[in-house]
Protein backbone atom coordinates (compact mmCIF):
# COMPACT_ATOMS: atom_id res chain seq x y z
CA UNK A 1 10.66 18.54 -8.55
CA UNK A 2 8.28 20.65 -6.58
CA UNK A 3 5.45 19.50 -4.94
CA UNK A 4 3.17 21.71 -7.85
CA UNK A 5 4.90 19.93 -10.20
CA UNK A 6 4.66 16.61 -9.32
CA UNK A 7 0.60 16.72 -8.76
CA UNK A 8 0.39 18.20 -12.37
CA UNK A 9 1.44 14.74 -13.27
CA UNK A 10 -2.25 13.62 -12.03
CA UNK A 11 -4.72 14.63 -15.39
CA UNK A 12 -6.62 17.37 -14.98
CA UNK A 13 -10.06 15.49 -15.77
CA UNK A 14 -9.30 12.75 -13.42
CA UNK A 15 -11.35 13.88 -10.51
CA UNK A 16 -14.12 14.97 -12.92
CA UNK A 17 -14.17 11.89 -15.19
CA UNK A 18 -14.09 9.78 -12.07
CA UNK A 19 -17.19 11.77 -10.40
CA UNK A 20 -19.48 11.07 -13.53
CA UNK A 21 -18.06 7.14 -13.90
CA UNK A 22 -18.68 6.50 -9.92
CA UNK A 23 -21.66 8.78 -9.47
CA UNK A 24 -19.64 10.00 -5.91
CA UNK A 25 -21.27 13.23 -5.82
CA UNK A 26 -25.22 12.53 -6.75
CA UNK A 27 -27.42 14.76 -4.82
CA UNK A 28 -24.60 16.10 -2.98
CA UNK A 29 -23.75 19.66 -2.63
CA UNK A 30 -21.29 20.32 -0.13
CA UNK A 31 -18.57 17.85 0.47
CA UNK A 32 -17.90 16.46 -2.95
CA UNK A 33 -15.31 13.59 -3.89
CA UNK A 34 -13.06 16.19 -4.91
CA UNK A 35 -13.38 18.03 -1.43
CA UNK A 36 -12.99 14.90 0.30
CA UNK A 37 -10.04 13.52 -1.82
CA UNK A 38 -8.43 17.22 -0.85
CA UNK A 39 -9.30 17.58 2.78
CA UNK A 40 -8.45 14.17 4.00
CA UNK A 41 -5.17 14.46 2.35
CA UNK A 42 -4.34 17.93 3.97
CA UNK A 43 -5.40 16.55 7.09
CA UNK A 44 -3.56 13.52 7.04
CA UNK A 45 -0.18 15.33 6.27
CA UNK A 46 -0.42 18.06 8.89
CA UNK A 47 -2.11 16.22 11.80
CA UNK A 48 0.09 13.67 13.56
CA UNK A 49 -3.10 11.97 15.28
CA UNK A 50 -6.03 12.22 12.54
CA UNK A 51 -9.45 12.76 13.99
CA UNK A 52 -12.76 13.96 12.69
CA UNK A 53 -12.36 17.01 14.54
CA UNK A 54 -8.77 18.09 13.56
CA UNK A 55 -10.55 17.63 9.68
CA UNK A 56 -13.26 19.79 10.77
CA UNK A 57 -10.92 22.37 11.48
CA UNK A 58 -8.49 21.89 8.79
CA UNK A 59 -11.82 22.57 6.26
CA UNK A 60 -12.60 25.95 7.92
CA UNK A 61 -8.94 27.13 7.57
CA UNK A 62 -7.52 29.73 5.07
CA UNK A 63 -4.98 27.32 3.97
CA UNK A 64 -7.62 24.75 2.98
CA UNK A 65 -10.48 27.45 1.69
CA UNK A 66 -7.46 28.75 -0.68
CA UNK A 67 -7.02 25.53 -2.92
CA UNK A 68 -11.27 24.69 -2.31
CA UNK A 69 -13.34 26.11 -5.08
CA UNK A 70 -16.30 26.94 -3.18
CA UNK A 71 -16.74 27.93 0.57
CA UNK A 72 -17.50 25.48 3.02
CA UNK A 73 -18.22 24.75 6.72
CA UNK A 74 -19.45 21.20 7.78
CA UNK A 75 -19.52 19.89 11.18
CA UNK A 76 -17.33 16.34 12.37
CA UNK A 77 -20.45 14.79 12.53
CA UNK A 78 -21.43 15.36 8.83
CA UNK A 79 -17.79 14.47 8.02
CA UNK A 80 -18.12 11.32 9.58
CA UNK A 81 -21.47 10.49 7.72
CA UNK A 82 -19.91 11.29 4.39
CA UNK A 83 -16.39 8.92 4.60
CA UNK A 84 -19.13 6.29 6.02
CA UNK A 85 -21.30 6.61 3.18
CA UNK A 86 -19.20 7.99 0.40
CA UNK A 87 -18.55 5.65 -2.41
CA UNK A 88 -15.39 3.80 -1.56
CA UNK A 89 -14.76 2.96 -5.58
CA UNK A 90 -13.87 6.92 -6.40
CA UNK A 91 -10.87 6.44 -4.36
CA UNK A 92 -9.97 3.24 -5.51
CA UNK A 93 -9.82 4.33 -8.75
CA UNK A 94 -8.22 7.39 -7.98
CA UNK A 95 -5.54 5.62 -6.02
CA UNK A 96 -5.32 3.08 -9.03
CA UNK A 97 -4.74 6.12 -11.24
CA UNK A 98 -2.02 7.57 -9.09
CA UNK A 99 0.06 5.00 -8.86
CA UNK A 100 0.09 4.06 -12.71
CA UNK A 101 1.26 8.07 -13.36
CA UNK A 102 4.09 7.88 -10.87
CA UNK A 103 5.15 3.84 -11.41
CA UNK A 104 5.70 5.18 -14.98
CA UNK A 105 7.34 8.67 -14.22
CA UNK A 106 9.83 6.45 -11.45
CA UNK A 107 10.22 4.34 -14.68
CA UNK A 108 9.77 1.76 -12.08
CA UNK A 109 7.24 -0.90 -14.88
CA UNK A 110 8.98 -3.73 -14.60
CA UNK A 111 10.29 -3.68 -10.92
CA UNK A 112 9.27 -6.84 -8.60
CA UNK A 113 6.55 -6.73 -6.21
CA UNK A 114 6.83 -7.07 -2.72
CA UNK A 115 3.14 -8.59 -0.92
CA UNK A 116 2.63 -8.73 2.62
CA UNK A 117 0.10 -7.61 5.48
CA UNK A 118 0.18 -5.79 8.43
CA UNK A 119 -2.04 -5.16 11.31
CA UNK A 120 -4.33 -2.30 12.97
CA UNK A 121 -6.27 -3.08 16.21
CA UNK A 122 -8.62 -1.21 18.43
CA UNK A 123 -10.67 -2.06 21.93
CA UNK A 124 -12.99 -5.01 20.76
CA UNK A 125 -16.00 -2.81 22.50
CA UNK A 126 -15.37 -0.30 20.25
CA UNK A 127 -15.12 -2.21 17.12
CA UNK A 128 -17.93 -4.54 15.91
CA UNK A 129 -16.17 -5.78 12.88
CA UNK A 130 -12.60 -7.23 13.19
CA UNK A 131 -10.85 -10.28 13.91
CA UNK A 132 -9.07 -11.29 16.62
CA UNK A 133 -5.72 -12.17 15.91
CA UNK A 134 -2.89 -14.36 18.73
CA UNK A 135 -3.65 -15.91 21.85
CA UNK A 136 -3.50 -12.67 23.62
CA UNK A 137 -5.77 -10.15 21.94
CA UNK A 138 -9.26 -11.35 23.18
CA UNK A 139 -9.98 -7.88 24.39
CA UNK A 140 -8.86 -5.99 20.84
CA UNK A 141 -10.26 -6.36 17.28
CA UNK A 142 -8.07 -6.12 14.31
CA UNK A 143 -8.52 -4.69 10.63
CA UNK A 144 -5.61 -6.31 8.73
CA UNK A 145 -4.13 -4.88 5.47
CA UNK A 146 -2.90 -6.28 2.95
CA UNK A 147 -0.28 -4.31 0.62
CA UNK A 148 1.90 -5.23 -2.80
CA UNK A 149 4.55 -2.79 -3.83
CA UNK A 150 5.90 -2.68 -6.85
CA UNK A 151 9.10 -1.03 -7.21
CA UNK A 152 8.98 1.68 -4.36
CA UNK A 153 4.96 2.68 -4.43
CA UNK A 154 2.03 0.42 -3.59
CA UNK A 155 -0.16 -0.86 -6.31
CA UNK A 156 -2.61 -2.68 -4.47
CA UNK A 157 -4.39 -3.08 -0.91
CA UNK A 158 -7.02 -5.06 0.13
CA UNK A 159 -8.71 -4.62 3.60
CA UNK A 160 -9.71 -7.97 5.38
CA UNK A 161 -12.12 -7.94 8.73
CA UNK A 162 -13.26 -11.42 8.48
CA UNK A 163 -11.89 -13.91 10.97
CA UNK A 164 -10.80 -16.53 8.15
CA UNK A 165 -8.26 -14.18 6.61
CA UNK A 166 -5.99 -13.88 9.67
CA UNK A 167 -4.70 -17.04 7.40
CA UNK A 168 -1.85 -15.27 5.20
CA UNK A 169 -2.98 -18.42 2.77
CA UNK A 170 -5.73 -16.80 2.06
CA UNK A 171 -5.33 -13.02 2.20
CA UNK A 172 -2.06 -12.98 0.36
CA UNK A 173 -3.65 -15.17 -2.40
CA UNK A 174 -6.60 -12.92 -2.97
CA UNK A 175 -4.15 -10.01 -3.21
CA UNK A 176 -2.24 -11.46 -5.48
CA UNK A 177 -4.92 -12.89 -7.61
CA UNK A 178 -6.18 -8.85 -7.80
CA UNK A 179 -3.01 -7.50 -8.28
CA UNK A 180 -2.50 -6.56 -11.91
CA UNK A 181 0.62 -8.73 -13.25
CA UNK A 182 1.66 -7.87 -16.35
CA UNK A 183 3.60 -10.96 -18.52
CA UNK A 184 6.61 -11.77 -16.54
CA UNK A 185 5.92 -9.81 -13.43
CA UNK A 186 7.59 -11.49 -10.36
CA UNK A 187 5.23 -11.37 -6.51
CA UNK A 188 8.16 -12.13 -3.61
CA UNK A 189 6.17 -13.03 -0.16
CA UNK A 190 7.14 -13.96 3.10
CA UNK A 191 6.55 -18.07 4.78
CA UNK A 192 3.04 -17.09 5.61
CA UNK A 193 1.55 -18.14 2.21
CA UNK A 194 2.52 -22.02 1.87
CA UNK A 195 -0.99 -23.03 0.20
CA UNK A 196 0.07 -25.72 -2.31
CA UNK A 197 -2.90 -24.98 -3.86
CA UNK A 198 -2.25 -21.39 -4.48
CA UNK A 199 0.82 -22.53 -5.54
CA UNK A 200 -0.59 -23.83 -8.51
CA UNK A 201 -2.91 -21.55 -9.25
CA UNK A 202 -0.27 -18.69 -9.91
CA UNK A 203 1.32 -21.15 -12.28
CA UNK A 204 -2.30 -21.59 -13.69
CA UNK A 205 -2.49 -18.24 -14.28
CA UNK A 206 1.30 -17.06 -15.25
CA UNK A 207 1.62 -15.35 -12.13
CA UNK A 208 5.54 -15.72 -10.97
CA UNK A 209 6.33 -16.13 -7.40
CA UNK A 210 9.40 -16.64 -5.11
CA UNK A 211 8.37 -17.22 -1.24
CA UNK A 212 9.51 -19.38 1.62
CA UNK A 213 9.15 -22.40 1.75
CA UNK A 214 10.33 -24.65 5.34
CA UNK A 215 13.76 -26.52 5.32
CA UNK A 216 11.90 -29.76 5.82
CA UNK A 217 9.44 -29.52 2.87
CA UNK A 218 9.08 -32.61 1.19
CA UNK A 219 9.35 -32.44 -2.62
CA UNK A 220 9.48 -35.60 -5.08
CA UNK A 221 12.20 -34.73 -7.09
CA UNK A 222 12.42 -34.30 -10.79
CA UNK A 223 15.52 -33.02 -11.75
CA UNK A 224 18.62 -31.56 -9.29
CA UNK A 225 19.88 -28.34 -11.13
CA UNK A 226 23.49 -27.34 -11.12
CA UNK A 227 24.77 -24.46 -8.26
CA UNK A 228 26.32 -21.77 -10.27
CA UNK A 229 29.20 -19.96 -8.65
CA UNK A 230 28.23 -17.52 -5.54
CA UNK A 231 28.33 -14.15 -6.64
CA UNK A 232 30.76 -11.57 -4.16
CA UNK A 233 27.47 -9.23 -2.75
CA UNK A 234 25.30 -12.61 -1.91
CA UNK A 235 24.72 -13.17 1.59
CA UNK A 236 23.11 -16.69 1.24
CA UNK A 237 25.60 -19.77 0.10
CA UNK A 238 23.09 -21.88 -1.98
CA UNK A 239 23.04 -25.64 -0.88
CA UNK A 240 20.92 -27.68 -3.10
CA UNK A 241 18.54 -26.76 -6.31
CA UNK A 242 15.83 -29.04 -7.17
CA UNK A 243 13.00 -29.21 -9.71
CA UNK A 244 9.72 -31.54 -8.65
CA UNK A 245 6.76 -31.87 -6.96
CA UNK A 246 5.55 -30.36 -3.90
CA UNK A 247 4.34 -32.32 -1.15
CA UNK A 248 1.16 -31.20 0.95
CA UNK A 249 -0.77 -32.77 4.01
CA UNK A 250 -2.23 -35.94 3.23
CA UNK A 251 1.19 -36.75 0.58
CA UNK A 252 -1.04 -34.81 -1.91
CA UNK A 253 1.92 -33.45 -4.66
CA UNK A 254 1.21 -30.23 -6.54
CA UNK A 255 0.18 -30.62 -9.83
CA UNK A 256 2.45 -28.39 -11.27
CA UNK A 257 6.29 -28.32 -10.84
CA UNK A 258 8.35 -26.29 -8.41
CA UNK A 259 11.93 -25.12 -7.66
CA UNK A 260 13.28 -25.85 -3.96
CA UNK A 261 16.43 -23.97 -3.77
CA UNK A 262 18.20 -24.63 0.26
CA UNK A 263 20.52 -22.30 1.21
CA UNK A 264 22.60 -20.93 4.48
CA UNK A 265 22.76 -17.46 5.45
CA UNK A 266 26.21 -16.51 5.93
CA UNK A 267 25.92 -14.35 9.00
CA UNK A 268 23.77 -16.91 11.18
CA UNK A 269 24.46 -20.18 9.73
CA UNK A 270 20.54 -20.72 10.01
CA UNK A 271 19.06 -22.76 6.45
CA UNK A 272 16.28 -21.63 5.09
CA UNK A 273 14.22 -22.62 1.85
CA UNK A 274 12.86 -21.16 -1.43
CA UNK A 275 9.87 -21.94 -3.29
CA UNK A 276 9.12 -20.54 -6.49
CA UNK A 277 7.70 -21.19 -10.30
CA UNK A 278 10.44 -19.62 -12.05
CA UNK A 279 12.43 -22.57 -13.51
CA UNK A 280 15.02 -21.29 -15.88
CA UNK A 281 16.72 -18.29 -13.52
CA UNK A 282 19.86 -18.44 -11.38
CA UNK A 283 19.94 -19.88 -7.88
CA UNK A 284 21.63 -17.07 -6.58
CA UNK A 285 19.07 -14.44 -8.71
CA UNK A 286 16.25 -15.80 -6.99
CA UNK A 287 17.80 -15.42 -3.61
CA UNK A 288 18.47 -12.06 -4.20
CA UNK A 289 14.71 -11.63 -5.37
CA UNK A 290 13.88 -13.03 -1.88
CA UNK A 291 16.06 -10.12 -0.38
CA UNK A 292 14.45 -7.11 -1.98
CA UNK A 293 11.36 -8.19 0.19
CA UNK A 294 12.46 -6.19 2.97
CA UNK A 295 11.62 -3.15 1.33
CA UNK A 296 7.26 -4.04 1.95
CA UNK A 297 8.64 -3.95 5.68
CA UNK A 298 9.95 -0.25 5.19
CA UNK A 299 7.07 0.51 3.40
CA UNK A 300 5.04 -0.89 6.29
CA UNK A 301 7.18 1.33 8.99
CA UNK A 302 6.58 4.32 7.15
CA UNK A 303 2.74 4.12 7.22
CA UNK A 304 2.84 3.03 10.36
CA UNK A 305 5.46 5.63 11.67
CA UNK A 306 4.67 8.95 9.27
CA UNK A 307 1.06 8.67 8.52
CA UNK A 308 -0.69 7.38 11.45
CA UNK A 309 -1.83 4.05 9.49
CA UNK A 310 -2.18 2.96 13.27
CA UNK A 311 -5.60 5.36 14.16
CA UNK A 312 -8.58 4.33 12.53
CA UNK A 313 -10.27 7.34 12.02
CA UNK A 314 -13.69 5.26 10.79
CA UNK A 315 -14.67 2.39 12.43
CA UNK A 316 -17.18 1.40 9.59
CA UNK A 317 -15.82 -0.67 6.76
CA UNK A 318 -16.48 1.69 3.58
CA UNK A 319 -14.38 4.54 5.77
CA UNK A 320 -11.48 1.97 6.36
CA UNK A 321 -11.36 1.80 3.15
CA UNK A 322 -12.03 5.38 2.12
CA UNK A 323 -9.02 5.99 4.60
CA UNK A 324 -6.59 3.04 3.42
CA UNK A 325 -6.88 4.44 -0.14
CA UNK A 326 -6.10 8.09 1.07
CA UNK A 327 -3.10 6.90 3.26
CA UNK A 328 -1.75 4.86 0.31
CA UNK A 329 -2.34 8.30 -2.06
CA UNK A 330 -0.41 10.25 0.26
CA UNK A 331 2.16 7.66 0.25
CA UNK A 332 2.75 7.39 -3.06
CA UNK A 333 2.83 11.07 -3.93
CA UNK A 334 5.59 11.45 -1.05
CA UNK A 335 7.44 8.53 -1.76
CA UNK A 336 7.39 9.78 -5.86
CA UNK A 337 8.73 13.03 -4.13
CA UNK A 338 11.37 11.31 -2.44
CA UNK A 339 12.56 9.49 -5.13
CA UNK A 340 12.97 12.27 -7.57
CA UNK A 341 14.16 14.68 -5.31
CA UNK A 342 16.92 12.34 -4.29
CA UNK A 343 15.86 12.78 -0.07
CA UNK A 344 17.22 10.19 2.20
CA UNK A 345 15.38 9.95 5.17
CA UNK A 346 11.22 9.15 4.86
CA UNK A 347 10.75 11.43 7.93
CA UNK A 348 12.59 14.75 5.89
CA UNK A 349 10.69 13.51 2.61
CA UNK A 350 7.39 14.26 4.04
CA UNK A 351 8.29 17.66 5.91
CA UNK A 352 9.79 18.78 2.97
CA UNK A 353 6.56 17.91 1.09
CA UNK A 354 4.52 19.72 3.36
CA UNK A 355 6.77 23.01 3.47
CA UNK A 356 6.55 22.87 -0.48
CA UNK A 357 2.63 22.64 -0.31
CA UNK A 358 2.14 25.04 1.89
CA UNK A 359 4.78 27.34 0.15
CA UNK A 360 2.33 26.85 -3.27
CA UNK A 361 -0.32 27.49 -1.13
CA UNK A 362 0.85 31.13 0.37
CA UNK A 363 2.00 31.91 -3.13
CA UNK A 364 -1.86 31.12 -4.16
CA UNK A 365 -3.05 33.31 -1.36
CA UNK A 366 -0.76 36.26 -1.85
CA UNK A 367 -1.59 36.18 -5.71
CA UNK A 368 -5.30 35.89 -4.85
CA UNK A 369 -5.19 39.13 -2.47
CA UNK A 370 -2.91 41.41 -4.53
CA UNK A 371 -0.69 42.17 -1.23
CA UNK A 372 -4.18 43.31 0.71
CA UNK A 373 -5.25 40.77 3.16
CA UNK A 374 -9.00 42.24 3.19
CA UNK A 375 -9.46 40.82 -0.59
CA UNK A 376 -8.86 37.37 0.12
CA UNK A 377 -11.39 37.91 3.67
CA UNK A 378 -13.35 34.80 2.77
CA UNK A 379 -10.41 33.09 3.84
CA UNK A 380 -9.79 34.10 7.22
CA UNK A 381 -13.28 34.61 8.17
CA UNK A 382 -13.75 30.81 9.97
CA UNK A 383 -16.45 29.42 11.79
């Protein structure tokens, strides 16, 4: 599938429909939602290190002015006032959009999610928001994101600055409780989030879990379930499997029952625990729930690696946002692209992507000036 293709999945009244609903472009006449959606997305796949300048130029350039209904020229500066000020909820709900369209063309509905955070820091006298985060990062500020993928593509981020949600208690239960969970939906998460409390407000609310519980947790038992035999591709060996009550500080117990499965990793011989809500599944099923976690990490290395998730390009909180929206839009339209093109590597996925965008792009050009260069002149004529 071609890169023209696979954005013709997007409907065509989206941007408009979303302009009218979110009011993005009211008394605005130059750089519209619809400009913005485009130009930070062009910018962030061609640029390895994303700046305001590097967008400045990338919006005075033929390639850009070719796919832009009207002509533009802005400075950085007014750039930088519009991600600051532009309303954050247009690309929410464009990213929202997005990722429904290509979770449904990956036919990837009913596919676990996968929640975890991840860091991005910056010199704390640069940065007036933030939170500090370990022993040794007095001198840095941190923005901390928060990501759930379900199947391959992320369907929800939330952006945390306060201090109180370096706690993965509390910023993987607000993404969770925001997440969208449809009836039988299963969140896997890492040992940070042990709030018993969460705990049983997921099973309050029908949300399914597996996490990771410690090899000490105490748990009043209710019932000790029966170890089924180990399948030949599990890497775990399941010790013990036990229905009950979970223990919290204080000896407060959980009001609602949980599953402790124990088990030893084969390769290490190190135990390590399970905690989940799911009482009727497999021992070994779970675990291999668990395992599918690693793919958030992936996830997290691609960003991170590919699309320079690392450079904070606003340092105001409605651009971080702005900007965590547009990296997870890019990452979902060339992570759709790598899926149905059948690419192996992340790194080839997105230069392939690019090559096929810009090859729809000189097509567009050489259709727009006939084979004579001086009809399309508005596009080569920068400032």
């Amino acid at each position: 599938m071609t890169v023209d293709d696979l954005l013709k999945l997007i409907p065509s009244n989206t941007f408009n429909d979303l302009a009218i609903e979110t009011k993005v472009d009211f008394q605005v006449k130059k750089l519209t939602g619809e400009t913005m959606f485009k130009l930070i997305l062009f910018s962030m796949l061609n640029s390895d290190r994303l700046s305001l300048r590097v967008m400045e130029t990338f919006l005075n350039s033929a390639k850009f002015k070719s796919f832009s209904e009207q002509e533009l020229s802005s400075k950085f500066n007014s750039i930088r006032d519009r991600i600051c000020t532009i309303n954050a909820d247009y690309f929410e709900n464009l990213f929202n959009i997005i990722f429904t369209t290509y979770n449904k063309t990956l036919k990837e509905e009913k596919s676990l999610l996968k929640a975890d955070s991840t860091y991005v820091s910056i010199a704390a006298n640069l940065f007036s928001i933030g939170m500090l985060n370990g022993t040794e990062s007095y001198n840095k500020k941190h923005v901390k994101y928060s990501v759930n993928l379900k199947g391959s593509l992320p369907c929800n981020v939330r952006v945390y600055t306060e201090q109180s949600f370096v706690s993965e208690d509390l910023a993987l239960t607000d993404l969770i409780d925001t997440t969208n969970t449809p009836k039988g939906s299963v969140v896997v998460f890492d040992r940070g989030l042990q709030s018993r409390k969460s705990f049983d407000n997921f099973s309050k609310k029908n949300k399914l879990f597996v996490g990771r519980g410690k090899p000490q947790n105490k748990i009043k038992v209710v019932s000790v379930l029966k170890i089924n035999a180990k399948p030949k591709e599990s890497t775990v060996t399941i010790t013990s499997d036990e229905i009950g009550y979970l223990s919290a500080r204080g000896g407060v117990k959980t009001k609602n029952q949980f599953r402790s499965i124990k088990a030893v990793i084969d390769r290490t011989g190190v135990e390590i625990c399970f905690v989940t809500n799911i009482l009727d599944l497999d021992a070994y099923l779970i675990a291999s729930f668990y395992k599918q976690r690693w793919e958030i990490e992936v996830f997290f290395k691609f960003i991170k690696q590919n699309l320079n998730v690392k450079h904070l390009v606003s340092r105001n909180i409605n651009g971080i946002k702005v900007m965590i929206y547009m990296t997870m839009i890019l990452a979902i339209l060339i992570l759709a692209y790598k899926k149905l093109n059948k690419i192996s590597g992340y790194k080839i996925a997105k230069l392939k992507f690019e090559i096929d965008l810009d090859n729809t792009i000189i097509k567009e050009i050489v259709l727009l000036c006939g084979g004579n260069p001086a009809k399309a002149a508005h596009l080569w004529n920068s400032t």
